[in-house]
C-alpha atoms as a PDB file:
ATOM      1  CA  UNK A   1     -43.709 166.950 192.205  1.00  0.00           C
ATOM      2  CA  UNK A   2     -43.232 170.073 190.245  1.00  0.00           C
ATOM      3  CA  UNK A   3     -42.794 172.574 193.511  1.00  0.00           C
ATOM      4  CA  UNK A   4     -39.646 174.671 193.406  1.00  0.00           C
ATOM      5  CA  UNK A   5     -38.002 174.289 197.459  1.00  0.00           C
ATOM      6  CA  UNK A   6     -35.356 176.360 199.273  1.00  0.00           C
ATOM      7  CA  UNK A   7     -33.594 176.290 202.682  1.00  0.00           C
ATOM      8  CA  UNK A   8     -30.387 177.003 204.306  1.00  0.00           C
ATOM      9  CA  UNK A   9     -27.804 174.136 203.861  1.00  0.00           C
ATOM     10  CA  UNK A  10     -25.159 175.125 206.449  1.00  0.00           C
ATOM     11  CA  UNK A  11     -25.618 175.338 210.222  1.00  0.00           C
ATOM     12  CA  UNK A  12     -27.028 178.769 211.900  1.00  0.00           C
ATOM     13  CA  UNK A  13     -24.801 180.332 213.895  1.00  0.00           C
ATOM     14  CA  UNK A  14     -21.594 181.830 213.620  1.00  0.00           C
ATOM     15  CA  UNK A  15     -19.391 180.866 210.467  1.00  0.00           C
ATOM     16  CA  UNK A  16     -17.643 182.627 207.521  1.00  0.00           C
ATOM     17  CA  UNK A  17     -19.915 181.318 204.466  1.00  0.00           C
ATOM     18  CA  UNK A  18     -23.681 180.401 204.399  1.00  0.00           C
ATOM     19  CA  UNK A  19     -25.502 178.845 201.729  1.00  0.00           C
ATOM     20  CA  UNK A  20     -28.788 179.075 200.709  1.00  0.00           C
ATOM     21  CA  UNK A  21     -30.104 176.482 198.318  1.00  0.00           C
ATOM     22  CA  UNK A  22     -33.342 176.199 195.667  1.00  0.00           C
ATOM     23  CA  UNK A  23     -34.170 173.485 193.860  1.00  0.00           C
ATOM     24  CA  UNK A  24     -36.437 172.764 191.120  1.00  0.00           C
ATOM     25  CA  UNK A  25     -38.020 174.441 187.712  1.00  0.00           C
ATOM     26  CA  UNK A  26     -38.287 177.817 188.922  1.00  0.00           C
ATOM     27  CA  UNK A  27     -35.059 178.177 191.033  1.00  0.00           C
ATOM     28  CA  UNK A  28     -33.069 179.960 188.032  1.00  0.00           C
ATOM     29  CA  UNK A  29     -35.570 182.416 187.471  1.00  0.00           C
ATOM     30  CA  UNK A  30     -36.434 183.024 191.455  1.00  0.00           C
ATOM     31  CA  UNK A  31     -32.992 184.150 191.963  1.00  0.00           C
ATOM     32  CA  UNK A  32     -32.436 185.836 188.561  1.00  0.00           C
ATOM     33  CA  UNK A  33     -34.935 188.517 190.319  1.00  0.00           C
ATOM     34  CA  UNK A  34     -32.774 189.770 192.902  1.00  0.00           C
ATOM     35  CA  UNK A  35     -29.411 188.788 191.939  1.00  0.00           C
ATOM     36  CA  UNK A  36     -27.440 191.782 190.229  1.00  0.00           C
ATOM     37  CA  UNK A  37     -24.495 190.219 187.529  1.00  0.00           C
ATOM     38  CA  UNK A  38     -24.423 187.835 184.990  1.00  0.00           C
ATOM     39  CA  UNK A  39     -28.077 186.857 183.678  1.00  0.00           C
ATOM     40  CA  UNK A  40     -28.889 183.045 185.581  1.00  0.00           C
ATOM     41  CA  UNK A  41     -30.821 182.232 182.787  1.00  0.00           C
ATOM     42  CA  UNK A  42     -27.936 182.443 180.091  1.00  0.00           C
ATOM     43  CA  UNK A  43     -25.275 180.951 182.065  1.00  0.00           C
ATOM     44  CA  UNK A  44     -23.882 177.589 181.659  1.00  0.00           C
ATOM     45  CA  UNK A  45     -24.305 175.019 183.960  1.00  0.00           C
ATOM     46  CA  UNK A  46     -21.977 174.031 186.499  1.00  0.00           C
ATOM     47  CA  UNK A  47     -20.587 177.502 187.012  1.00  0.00           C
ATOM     48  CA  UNK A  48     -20.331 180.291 189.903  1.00  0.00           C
ATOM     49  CA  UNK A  49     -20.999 183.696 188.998  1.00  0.00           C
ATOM     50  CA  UNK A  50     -20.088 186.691 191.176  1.00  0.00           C
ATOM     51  CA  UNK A  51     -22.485 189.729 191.916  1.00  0.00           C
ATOM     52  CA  UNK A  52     -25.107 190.468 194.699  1.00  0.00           C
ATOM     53  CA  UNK A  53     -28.405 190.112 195.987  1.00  0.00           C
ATOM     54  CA  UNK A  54     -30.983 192.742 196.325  1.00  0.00           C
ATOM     55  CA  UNK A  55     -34.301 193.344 197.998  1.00  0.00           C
ATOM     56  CA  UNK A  56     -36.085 195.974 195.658  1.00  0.00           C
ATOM     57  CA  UNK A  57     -32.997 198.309 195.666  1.00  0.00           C
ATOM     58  CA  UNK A  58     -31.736 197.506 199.296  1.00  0.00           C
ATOM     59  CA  UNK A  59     -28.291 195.722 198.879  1.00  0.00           C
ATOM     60  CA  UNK A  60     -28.147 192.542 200.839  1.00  0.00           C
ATOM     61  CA  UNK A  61     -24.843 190.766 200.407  1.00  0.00           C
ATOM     62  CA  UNK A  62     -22.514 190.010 197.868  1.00  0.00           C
ATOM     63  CA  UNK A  63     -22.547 186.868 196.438  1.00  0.00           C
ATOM     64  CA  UNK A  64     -21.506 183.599 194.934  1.00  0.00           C
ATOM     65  CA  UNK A  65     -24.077 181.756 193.015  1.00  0.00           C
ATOM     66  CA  UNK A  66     -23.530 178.497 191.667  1.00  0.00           C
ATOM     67  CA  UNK A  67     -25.651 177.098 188.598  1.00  0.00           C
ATOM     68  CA  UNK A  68     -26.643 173.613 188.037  1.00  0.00           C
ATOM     69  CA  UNK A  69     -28.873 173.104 185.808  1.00  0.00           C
ATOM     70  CA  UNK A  70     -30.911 169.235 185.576  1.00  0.00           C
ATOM     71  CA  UNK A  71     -30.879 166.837 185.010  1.00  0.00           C
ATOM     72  CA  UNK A  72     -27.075 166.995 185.851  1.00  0.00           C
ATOM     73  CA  UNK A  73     -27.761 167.989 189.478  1.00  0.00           C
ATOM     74  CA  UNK A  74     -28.209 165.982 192.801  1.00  0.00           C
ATOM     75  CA  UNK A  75     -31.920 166.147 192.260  1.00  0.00           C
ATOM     76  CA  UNK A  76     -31.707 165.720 188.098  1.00  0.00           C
ATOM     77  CA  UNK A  77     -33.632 169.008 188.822  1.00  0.00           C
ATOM     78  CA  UNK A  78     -32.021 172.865 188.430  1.00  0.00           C
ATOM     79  CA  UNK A  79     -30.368 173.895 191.670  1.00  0.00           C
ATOM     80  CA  UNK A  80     -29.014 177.399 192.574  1.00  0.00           C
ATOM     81  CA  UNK A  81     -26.690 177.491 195.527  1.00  0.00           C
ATOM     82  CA  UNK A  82     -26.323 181.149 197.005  1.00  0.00           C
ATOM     83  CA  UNK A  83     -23.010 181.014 199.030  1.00  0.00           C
ATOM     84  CA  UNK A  84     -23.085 183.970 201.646  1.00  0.00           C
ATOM     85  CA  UNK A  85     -21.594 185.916 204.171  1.00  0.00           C
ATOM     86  CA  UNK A  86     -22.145 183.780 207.089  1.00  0.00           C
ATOM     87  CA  UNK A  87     -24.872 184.692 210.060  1.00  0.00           C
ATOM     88  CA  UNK A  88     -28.078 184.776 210.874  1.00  0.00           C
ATOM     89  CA  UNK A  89     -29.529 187.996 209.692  1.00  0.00           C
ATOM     90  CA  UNK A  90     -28.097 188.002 206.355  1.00  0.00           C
ATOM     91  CA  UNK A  91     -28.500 184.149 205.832  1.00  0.00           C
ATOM     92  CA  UNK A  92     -32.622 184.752 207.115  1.00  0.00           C
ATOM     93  CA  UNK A  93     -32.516 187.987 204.377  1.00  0.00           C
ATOM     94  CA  UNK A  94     -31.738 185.900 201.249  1.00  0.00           C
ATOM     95  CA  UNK A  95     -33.672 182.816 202.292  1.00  0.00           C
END
């Protein structure tokens, strides 16, 4: 299967941190488009990189965003997990 997935991996509802998390060949480059910081494509793997994510030029939530690039990964495919302010409006943004 070559399709790139994403969903929340925390509970909805109240709580301090969500995260949102993609997996598979495209998930660098999906959230390289609206995250603001370091460029996800140049980063090592297995790092967190600080900035924030954007729709267009609307300001969503500042961000960690951790890079693990396959086959090193739980799915020996690239993962990107976006760890963000917690509820369900922001969480339901970035997703």
């Amino acid at each position: 299967m070559n399709d790139t997935i994403v969903a929340i991996s925390t509970t909805m509802g109240v709580g301090a941190i969500s995260i949102v998390r993609l997996s598979g060949k495209e998930a660098i480059s999906i959230v390289n488009k609206s995250f603001k910081g370091k460029n996800l494509e140049e980063v090592s793997t297995h790092t967190i990189n600080y900035g924030h994510i954007y729709d267009e030029n609307e300001l969503i939530d500042e961000v960690l965003v951790s890079v693990m690039k396959g086959p090193r990964s739980f799915t020996a495919e690239d993962i990107v997990e976006i760890n963000c302010h917690g509820g369900i409006i922001t969480t339901n943004r970035i997703l």
